[in-house]
Every structure is written in C-alpha cells, then in structure tokens.
C-alpha atoms as a PDB file:
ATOM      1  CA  UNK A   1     -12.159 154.922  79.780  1.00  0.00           C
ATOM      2  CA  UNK A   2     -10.755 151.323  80.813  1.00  0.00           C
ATOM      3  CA  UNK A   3      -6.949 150.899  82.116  1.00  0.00           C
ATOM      4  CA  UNK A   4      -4.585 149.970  79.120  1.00  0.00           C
ATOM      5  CA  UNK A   5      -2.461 146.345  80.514  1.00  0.00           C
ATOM      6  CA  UNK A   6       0.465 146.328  78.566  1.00  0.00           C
ATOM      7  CA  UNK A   7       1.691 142.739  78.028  1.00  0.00           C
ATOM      8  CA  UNK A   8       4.681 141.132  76.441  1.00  0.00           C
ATOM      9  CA  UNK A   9       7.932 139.859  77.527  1.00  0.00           C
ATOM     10  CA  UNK A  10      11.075 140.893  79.273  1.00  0.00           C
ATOM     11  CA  UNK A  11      12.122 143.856  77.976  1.00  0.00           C
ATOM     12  CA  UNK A  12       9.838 144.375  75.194  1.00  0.00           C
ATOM     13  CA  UNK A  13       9.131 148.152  76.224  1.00  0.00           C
ATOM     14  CA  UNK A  14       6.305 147.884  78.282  1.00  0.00           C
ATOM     15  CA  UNK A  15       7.388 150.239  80.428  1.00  0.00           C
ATOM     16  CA  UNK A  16       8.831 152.288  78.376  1.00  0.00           C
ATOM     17  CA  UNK A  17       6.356 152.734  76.203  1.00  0.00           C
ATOM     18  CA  UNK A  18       3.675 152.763  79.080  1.00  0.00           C
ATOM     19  CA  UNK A  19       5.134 155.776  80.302  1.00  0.00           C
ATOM     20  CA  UNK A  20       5.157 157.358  76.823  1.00  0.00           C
ATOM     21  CA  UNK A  21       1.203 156.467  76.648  1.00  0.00           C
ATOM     22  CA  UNK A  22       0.404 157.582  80.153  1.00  0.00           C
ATOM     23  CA  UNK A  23       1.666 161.033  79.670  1.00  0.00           C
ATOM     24  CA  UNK A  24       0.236 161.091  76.110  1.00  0.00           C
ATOM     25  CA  UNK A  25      -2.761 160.863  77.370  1.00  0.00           C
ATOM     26  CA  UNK A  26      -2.880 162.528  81.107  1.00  0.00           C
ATOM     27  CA  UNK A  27      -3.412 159.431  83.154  1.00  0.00           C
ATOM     28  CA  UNK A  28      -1.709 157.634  86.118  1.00  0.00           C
ATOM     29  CA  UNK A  29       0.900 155.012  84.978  1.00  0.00           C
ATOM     30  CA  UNK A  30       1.693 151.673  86.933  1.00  0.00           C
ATOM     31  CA  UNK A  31       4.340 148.915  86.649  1.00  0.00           C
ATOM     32  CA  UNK A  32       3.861 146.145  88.688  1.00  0.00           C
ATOM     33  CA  UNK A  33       7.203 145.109  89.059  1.00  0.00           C
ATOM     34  CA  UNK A  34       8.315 148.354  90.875  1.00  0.00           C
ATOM     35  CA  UNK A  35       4.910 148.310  93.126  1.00  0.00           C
ATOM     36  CA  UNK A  36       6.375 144.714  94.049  1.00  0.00           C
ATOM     37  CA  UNK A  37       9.708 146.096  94.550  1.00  0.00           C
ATOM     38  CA  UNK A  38       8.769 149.191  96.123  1.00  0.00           C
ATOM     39  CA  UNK A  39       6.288 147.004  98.654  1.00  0.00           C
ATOM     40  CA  UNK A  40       8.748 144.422  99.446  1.00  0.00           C
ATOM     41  CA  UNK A  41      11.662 146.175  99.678  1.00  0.00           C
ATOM     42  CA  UNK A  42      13.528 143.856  96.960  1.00  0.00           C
ATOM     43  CA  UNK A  43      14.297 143.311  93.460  1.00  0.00           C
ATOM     44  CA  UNK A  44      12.303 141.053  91.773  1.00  0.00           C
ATOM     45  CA  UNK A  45      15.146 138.631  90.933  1.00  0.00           C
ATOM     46  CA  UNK A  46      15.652 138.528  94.855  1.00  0.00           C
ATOM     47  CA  UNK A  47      11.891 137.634  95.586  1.00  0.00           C
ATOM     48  CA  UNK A  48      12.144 135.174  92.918  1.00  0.00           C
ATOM     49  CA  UNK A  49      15.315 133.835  94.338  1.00  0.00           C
ATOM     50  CA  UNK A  50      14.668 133.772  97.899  1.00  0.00           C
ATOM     51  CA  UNK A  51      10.732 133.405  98.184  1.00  0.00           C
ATOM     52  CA  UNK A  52      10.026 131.215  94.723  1.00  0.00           C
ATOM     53  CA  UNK A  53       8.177 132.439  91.658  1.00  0.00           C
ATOM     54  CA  UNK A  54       4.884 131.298  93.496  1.00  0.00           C
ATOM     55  CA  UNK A  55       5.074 134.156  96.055  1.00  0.00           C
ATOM     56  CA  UNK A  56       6.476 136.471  93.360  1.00  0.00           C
ATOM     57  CA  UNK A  57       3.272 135.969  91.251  1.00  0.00           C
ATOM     58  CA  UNK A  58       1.184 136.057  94.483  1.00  0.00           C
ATOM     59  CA  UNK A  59       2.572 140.272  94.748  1.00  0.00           C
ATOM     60  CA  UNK A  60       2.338 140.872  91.498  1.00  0.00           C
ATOM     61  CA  UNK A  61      -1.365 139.705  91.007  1.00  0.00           C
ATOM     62  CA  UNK A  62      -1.975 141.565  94.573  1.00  0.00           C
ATOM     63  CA  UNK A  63      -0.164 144.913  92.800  1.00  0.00           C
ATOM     64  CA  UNK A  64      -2.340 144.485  89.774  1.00  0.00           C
ATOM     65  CA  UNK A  65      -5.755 144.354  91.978  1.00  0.00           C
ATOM     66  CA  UNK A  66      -4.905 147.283  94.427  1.00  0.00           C
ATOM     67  CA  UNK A  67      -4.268 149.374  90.421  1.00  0.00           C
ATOM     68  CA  UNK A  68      -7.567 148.480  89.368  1.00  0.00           C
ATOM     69  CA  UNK A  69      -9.197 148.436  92.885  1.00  0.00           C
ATOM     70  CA  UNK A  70      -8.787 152.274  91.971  1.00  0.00           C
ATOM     71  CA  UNK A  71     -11.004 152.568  89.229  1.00  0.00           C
ATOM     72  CA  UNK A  72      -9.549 155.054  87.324  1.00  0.00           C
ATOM     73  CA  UNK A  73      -8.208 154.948  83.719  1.00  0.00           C
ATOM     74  CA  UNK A  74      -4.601 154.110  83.418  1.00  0.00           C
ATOM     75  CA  UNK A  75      -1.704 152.601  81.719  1.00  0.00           C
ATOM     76  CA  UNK A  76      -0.043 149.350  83.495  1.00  0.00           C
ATOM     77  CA  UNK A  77       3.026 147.936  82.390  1.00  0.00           C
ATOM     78  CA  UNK A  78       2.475 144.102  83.555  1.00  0.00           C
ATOM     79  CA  UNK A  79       5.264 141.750  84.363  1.00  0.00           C
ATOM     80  CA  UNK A  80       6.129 139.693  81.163  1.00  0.00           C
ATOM     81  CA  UNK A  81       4.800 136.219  83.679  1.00  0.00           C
ATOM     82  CA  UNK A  82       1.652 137.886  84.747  1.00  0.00           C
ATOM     83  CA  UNK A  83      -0.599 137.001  82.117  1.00  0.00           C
ATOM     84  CA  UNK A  84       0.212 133.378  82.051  1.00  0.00           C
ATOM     85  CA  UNK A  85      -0.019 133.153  85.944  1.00  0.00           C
ATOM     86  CA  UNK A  86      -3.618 130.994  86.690  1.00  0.00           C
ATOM     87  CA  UNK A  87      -6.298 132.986  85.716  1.00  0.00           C
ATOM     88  CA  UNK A  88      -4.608 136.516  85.365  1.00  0.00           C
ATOM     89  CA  UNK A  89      -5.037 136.853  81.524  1.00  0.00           C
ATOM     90  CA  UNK A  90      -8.986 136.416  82.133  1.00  0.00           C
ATOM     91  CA  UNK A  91      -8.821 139.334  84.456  1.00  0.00           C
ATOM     92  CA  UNK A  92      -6.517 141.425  82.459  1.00  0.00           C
ATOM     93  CA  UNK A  93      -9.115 141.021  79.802  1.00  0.00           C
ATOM     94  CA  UNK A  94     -12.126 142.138  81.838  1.00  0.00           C
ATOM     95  CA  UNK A  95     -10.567 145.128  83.489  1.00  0.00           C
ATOM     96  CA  UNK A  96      -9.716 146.734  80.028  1.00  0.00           C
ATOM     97  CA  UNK A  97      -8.041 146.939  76.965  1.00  0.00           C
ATOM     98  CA  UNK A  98      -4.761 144.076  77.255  1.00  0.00           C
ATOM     99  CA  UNK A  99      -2.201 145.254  74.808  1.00  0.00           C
ATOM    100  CA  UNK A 100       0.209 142.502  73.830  1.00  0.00           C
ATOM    101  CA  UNK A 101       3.542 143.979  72.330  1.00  0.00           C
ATOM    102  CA  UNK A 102       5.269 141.579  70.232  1.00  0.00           C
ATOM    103  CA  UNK A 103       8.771 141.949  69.290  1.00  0.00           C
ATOM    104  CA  UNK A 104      11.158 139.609  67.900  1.00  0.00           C
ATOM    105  CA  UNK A 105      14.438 138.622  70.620  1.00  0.00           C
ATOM    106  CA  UNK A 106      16.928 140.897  67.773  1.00  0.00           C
ATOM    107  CA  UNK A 107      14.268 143.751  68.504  1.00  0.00           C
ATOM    108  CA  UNK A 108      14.739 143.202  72.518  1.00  0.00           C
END
C-alpha cells in the first residue's frame, strides 16, 4: 500500500484527521510541519519569519523525502504550501494516493 498525502489548507484537518486515518488503519503517521519544527528547533511561523518562506519550503520538501525515503505505507499530513511549492504536487502524486480536503473558510 502507497502513503496517503493529505493536502488542503491551514487548518482544514489534515492533521487531525491524518491521525484518525493512521490509527484506523495501523500505520505510521507524519506531519511535516512538526518534523520541521521538531528538526529545527522552531515554529514554523519563526522559520518563516526569520529564514523566509524559501528555506521554510526547502525543510518541508526535505521532511517529506526522508517520510517516503522510508518506504513504508503511511498517512502524511502536508503543509497547506507544500503542494504548490515547484514541483512538489508532481511528487506527491507519484509517491501515492494525494488526498485534497476541501472545506469552505466557515468550515475552518
């Protein structure tokens, strides 16, 4: 089985939900923010802030290929950026199934 990349914006669920999935279904779950945060030592707003969204994206598309460097099925919860970041939504869709949760800004 593929990893399931959850997509969507800011607060949307992704984690939420990814967590909800992952234990569902007895696989690892991964959030790329908190690898980023957790690898850095910062929160993303800092990074963002202090470093520019360039190096942000830079992490986050590093976090994202050390998860599927793995090769085991899992459920990501992607940033709500990462997709639109150069060629990431090509890669999302060749490493497995990219889930796009769409809610309306009342729903977030």
């Amino acid at each position: 089985m593929k990893p399931i990349l959850l997509t969507g914006y800011m607060g949307c669920g992704k984690s939420t939900l990814g967590r909800k999935l992952a234990r569902r279904l007895g696989v690892p779950f991964f959030d790329t923010d908190t690898l980023v945060e957790e690898h850095e030592g910062a929160a993303v707003a800092d990074i963002f802030r202090f470093e520019g969204e360039e190096r942000f994206r830079t992490l986050e598309r590093e976090a994202l290929l050390g998860i599927l460097a793995q090769g085991a099925c899992c459920v990501v919860s992607t940033g709500g950026g990462l997709p639109a970041w150069r060629d990431n939504a090509a890669l999302l869709d060749a490493a497995g199934h990219t889930v796009y949760l769409r809610r309306t800004a009342e729903q977030i």
